[in-house]
N, C-alpha and C. Protein backbone atom coordinates (compact mmCIF):
# COMPACT_ATOMS: atom_id res chain seq x y z
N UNK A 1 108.42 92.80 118.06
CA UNK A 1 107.51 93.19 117.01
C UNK A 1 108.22 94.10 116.02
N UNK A 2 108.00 93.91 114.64
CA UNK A 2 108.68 94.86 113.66
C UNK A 2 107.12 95.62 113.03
N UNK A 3 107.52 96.99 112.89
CA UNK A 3 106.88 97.67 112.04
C UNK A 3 107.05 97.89 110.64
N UNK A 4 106.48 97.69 109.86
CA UNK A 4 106.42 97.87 108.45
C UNK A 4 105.66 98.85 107.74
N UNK A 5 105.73 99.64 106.96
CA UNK A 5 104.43 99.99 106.41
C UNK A 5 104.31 99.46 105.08
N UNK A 6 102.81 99.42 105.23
CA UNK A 6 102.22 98.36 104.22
C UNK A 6 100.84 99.33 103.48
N UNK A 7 100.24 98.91 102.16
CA UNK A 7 99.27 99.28 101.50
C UNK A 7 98.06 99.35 102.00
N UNK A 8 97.31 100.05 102.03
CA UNK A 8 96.03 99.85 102.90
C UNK A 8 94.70 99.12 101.59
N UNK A 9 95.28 98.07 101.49
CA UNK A 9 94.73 97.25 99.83
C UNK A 9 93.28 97.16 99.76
N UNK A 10 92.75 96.80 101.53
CA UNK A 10 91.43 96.64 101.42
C UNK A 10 90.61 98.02 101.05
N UNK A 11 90.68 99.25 100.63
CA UNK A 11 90.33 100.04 100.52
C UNK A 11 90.03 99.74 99.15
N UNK A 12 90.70 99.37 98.22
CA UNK A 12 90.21 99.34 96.85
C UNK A 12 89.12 98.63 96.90
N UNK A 13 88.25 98.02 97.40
CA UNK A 13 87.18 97.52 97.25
C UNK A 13 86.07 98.77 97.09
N UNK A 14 86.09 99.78 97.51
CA UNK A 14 85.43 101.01 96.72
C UNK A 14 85.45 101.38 95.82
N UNK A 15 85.03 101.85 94.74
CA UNK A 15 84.30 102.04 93.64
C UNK A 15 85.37 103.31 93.48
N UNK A 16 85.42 104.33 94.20
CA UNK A 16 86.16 105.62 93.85
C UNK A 16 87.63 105.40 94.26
N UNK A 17 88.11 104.70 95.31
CA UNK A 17 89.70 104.81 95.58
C UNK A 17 89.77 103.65 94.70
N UNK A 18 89.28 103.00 94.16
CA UNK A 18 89.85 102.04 92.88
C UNK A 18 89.85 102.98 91.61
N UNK A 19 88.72 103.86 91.25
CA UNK A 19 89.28 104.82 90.09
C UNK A 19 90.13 105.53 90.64
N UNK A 20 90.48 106.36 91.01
CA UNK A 20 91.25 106.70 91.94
C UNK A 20 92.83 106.10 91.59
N UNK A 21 93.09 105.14 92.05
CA UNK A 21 94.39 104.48 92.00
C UNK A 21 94.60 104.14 90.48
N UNK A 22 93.72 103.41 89.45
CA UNK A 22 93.78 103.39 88.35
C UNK A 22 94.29 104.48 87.48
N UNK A 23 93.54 105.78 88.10
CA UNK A 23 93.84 107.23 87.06
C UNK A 23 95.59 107.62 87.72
N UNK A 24 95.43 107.33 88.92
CA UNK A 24 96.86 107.59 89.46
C UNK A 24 97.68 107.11 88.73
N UNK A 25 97.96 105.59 88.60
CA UNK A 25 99.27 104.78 87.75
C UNK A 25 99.14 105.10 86.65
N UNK A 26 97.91 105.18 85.93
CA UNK A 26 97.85 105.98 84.41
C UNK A 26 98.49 107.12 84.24
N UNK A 27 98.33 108.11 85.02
CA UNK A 27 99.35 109.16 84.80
C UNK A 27 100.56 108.82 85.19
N UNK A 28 100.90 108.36 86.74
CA UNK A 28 102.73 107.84 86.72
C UNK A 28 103.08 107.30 85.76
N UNK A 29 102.66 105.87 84.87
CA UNK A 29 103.42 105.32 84.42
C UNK A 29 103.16 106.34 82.55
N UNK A 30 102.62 107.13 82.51
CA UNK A 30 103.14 107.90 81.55
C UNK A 30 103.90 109.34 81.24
N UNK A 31 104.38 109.53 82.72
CA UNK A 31 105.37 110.65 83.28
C UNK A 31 106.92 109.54 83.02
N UNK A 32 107.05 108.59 82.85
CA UNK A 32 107.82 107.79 83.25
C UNK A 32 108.40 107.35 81.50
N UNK A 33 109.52 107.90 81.02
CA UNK A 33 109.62 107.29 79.76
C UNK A 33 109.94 105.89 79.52
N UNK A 34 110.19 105.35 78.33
CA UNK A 34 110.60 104.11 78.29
C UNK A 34 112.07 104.02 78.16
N UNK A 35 111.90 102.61 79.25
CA UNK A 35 113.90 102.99 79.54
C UNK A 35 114.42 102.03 78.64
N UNK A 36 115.76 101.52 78.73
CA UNK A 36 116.74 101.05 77.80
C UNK A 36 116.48 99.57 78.25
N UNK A 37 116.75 99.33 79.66
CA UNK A 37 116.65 97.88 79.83
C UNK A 37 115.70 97.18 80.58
N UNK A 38 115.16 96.21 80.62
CA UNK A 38 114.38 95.83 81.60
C UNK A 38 114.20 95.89 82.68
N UNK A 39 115.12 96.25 83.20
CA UNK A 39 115.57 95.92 85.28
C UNK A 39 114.87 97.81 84.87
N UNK A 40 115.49 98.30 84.34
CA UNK A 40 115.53 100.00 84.62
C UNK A 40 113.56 100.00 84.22
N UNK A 41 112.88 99.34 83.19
CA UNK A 41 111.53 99.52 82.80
C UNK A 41 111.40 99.38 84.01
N UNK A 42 111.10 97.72 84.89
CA UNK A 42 110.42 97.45 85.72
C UNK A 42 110.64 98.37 87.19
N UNK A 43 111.97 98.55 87.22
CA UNK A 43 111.98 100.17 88.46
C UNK A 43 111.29 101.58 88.21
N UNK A 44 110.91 101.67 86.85
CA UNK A 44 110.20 102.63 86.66
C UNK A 44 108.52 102.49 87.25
N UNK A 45 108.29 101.15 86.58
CA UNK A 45 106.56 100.37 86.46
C UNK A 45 106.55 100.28 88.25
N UNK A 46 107.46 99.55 88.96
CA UNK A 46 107.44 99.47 90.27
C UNK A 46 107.37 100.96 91.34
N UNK A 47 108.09 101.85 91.18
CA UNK A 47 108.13 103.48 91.58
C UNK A 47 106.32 103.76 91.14
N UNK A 48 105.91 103.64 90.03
CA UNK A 48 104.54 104.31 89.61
C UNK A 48 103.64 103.99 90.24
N UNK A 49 103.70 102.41 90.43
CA UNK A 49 102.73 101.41 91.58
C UNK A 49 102.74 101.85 92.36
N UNK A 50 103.96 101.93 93.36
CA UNK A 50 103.93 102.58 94.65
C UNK A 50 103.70 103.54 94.83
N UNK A 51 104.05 104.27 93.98
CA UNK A 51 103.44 105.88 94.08
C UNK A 51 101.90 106.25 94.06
N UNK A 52 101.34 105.30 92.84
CA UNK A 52 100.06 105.71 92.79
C UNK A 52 99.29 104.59 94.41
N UNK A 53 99.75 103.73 94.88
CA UNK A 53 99.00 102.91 95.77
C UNK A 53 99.33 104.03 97.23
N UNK A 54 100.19 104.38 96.82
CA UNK A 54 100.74 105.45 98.63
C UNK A 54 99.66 107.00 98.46
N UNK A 55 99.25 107.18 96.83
CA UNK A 55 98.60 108.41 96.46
C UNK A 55 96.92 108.17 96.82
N UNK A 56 96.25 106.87 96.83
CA UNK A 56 95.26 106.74 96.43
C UNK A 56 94.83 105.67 98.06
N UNK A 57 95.54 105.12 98.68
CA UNK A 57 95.14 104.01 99.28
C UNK A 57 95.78 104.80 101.06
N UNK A 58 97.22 105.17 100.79
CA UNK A 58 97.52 105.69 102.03
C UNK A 58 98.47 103.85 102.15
N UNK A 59 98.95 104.56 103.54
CA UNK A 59 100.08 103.44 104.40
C UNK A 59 99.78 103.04 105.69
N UNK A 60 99.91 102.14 106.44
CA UNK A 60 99.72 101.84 107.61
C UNK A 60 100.68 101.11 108.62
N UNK A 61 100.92 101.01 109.53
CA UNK A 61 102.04 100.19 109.95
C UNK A 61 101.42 99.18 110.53
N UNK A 62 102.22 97.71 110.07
CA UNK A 62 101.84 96.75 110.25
C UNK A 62 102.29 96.33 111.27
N UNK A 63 101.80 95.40 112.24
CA UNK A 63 102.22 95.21 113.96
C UNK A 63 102.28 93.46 113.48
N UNK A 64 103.63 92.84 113.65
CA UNK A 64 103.54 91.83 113.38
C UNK A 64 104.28 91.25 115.19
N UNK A 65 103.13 90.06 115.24
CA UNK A 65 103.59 89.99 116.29
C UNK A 65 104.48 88.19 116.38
N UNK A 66 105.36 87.73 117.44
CA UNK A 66 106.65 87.29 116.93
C UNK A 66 105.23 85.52 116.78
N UNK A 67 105.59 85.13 115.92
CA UNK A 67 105.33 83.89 115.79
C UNK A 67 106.56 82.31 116.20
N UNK A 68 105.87 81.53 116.38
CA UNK A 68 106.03 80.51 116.76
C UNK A 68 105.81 79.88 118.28
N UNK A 69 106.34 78.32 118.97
CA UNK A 69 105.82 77.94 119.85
C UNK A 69 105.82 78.21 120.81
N UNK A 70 105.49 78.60 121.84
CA UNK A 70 105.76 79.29 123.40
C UNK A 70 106.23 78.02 124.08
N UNK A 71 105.77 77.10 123.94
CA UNK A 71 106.15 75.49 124.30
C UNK A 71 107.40 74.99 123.48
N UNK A 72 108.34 75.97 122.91
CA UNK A 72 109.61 75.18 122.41
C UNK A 72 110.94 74.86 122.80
N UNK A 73 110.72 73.31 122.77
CA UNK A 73 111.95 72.57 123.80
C UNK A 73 112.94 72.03 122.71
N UNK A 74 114.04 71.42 123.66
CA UNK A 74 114.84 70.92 122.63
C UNK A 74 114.41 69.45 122.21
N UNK A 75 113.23 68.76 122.56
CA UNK A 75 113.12 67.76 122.04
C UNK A 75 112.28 68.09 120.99
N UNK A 76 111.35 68.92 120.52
CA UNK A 76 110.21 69.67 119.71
C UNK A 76 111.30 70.15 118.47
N UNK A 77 112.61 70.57 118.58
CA UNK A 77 113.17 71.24 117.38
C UNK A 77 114.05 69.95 116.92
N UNK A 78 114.32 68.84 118.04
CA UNK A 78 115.11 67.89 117.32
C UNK A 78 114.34 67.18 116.41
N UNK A 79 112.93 66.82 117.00
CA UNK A 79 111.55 66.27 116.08
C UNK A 79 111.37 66.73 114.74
N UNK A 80 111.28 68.21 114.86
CA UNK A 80 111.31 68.96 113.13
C UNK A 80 112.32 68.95 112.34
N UNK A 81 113.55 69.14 113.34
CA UNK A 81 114.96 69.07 112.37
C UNK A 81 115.01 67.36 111.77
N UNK A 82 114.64 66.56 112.04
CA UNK A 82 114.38 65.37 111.60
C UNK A 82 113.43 65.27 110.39
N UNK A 83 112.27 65.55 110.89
CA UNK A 83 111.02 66.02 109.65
C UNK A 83 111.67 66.51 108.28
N UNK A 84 112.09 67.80 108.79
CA UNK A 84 112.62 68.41 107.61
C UNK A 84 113.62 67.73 106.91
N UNK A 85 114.60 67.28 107.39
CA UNK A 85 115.74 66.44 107.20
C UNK A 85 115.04 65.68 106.08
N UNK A 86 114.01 64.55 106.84
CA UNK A 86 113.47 63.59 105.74
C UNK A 86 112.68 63.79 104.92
N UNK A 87 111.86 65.30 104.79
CA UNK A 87 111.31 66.11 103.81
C UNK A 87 112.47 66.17 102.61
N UNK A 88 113.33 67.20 103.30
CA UNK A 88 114.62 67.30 101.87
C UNK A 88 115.15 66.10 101.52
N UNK A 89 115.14 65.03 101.97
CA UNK A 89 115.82 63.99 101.47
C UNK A 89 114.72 63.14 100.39
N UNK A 90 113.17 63.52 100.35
CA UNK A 90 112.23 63.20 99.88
C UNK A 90 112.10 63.78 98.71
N UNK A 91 112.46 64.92 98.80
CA UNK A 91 112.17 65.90 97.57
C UNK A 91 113.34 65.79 96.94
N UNK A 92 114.62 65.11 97.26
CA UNK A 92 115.83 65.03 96.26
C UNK A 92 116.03 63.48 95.75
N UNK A 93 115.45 62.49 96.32
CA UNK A 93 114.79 61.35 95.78
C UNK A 93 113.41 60.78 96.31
N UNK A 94 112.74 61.51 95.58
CA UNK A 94 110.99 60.68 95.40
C UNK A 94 111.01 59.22 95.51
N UNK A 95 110.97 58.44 96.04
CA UNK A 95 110.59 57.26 96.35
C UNK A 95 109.82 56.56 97.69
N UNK A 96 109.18 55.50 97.39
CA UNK A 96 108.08 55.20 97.99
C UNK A 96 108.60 54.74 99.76
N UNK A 97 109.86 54.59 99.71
CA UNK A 97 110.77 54.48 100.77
C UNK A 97 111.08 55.53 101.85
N UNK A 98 111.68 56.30 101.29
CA UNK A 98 111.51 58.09 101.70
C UNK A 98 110.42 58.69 101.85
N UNK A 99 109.08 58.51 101.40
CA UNK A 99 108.17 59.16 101.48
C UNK A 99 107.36 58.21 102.71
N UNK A 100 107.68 57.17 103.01
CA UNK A 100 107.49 56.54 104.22
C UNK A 100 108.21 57.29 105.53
N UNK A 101 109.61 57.30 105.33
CA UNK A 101 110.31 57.67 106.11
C UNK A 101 109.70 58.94 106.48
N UNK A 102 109.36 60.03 105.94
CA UNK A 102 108.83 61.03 106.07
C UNK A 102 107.72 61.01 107.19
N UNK A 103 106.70 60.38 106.59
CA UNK A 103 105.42 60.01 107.12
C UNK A 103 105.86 59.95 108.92
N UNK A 104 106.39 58.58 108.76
CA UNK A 104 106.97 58.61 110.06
C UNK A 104 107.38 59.96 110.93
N UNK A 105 108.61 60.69 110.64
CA UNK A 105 108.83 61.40 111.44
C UNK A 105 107.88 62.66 111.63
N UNK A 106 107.18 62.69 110.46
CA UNK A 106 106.21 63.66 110.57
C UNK A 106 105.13 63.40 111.80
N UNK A 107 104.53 62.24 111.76
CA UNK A 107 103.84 61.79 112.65
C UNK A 107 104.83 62.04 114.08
N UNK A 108 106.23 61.46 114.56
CA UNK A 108 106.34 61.59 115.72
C UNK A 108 106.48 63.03 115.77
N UNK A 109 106.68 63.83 115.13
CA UNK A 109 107.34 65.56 115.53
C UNK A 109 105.11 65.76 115.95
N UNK A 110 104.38 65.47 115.43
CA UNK A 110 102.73 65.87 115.37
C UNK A 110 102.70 65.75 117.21
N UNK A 111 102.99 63.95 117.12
CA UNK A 111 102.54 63.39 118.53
C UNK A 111 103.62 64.36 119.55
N UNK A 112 104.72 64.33 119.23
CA UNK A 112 105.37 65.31 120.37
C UNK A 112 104.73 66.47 120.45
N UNK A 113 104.63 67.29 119.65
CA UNK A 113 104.09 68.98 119.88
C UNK A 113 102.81 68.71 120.33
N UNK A 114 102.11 67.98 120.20
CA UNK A 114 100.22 67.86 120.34
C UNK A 114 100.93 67.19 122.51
N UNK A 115 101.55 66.18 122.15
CA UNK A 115 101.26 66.04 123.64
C UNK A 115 102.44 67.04 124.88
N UNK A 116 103.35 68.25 123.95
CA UNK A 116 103.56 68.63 125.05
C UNK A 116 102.45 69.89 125.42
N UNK A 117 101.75 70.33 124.08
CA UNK A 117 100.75 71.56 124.27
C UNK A 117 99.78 71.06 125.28
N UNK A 118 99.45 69.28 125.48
CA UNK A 118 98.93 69.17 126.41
C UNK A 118 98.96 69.34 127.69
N UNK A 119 100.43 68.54 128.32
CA UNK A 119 100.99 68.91 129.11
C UNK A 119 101.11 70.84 129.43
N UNK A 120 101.76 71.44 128.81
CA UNK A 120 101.19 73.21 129.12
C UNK A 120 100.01 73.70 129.31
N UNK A 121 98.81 72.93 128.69
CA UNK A 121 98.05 73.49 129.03
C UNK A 121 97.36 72.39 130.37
N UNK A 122 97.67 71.90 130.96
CA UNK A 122 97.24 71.04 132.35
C UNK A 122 98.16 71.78 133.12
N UNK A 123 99.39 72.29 132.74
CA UNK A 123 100.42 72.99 134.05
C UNK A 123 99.32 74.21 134.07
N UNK A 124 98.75 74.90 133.31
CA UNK A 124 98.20 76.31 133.39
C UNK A 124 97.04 76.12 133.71
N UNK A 125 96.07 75.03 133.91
CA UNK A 125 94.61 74.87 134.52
C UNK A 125 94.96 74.24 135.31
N UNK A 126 96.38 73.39 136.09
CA UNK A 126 96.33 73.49 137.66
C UNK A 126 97.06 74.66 138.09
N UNK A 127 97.52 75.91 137.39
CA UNK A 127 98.16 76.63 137.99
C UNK A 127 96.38 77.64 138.58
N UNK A 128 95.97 77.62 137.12
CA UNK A 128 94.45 78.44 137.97
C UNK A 128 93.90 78.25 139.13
N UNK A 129 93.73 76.20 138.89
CA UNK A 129 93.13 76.07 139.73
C UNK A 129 93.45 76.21 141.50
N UNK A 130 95.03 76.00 141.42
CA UNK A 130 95.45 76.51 142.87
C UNK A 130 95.40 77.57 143.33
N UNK A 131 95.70 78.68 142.46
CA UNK A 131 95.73 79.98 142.53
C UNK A 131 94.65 80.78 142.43
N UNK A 132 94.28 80.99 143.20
CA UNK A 132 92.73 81.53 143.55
C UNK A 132 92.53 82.97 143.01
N UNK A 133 93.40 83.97 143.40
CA UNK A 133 93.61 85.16 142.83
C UNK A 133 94.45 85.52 141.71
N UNK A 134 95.81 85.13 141.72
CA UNK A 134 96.50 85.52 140.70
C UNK A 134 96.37 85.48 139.12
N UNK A 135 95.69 84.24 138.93
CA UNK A 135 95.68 83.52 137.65
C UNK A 135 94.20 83.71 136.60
N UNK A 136 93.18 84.11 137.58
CA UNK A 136 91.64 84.20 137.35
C UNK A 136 91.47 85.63 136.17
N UNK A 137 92.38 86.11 136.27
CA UNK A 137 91.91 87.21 135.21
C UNK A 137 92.45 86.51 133.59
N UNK A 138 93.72 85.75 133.68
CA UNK A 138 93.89 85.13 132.64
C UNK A 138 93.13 83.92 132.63
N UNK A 139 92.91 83.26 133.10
CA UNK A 139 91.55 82.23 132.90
C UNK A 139 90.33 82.69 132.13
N UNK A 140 90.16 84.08 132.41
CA UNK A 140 88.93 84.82 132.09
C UNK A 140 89.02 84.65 130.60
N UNK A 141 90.27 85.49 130.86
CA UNK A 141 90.59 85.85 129.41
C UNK A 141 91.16 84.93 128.16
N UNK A 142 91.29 83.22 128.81
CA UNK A 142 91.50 82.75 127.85
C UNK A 142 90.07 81.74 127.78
N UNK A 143 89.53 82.06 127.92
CA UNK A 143 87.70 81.23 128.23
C UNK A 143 87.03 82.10 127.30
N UNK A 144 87.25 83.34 127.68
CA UNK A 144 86.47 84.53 126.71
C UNK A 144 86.87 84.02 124.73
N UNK A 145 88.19 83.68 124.57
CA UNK A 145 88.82 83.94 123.42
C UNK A 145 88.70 82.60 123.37
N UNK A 146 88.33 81.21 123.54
CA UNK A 146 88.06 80.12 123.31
C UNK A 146 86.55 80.23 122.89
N UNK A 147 85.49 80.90 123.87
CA UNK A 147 84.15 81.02 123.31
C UNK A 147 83.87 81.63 122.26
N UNK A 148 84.84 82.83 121.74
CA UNK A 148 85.01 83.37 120.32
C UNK A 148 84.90 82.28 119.58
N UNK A 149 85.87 81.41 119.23
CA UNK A 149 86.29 81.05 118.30
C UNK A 149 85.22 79.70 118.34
N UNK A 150 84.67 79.31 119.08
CA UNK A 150 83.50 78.34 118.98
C UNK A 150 82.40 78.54 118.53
């Protein structure tokens, strides 16, 4: 997981930390003279933003947590490296040929990932189901977070 800190943006939806931030950059960006070149304006305009959004909104650290497949094999990345392959070769000649070709591998990289998530998830509902104790609190807990989202 990486930490970041980030704007706390949804706050401007209030009425006062939006004046607030407004009167803020109004005064930074007129503490701030006008510079000679562009790169130097926009580091000025960029410093005032941040200043007034860190003055008015505050910071938070963002918890990003690692994305991608827990199910990734080497037949799943040879599938996409293919995809992509015939993606870029699509987008550097458009034709009705290539954009077939595409189709295709797109479809087998779909059918591979869809039927090995199947397969993982039948290894993990016969792992429950044998496992009488060990496994039942994550069962719980992935039943609970399936009925959420239904």
């Amino acid at each position: 997981m990486t930490n970041e800190l980030v704007y706390k943006v949804y706050l401007l939806q209030e009425e006062s930390i939006r004046r607030l931030y407004q009167q803020r950059l109004a005064k930074n960006l007129r503490e701030y003279p006008r510079a000679s070149t562009i790169e130097k304006e926009w580091e000025n305009m960029k410093i005032a933003t941040e200043k007034a959004a860190n003055e008015a909104t505050g910071t938070k650290k963002k918890y990003r947590r690692k994305k991608g497949l827990r199910i990734w094999n080497e037949e799943i990345k040879y599938a996409i490296e293919n995809k992509r392959a015939a993606y870029q070769k699509y987008l550097q000649n458009p034709s009705e040929e290539n954009f077939e070709t595409y189709k295709i591998k797109r479809n087998i990289a779909k059918t591979i990932v869809s039927k090995t998530h199947k397969e993982s998830w039948d290894r993990f509902i016969s792992r429950t189901e044998t496992d009488i104790f060990g496994e039942q609190s994550m069962a719980y807990k992935v039943l609970k977070h399936l009925n959420r989202t239904n």
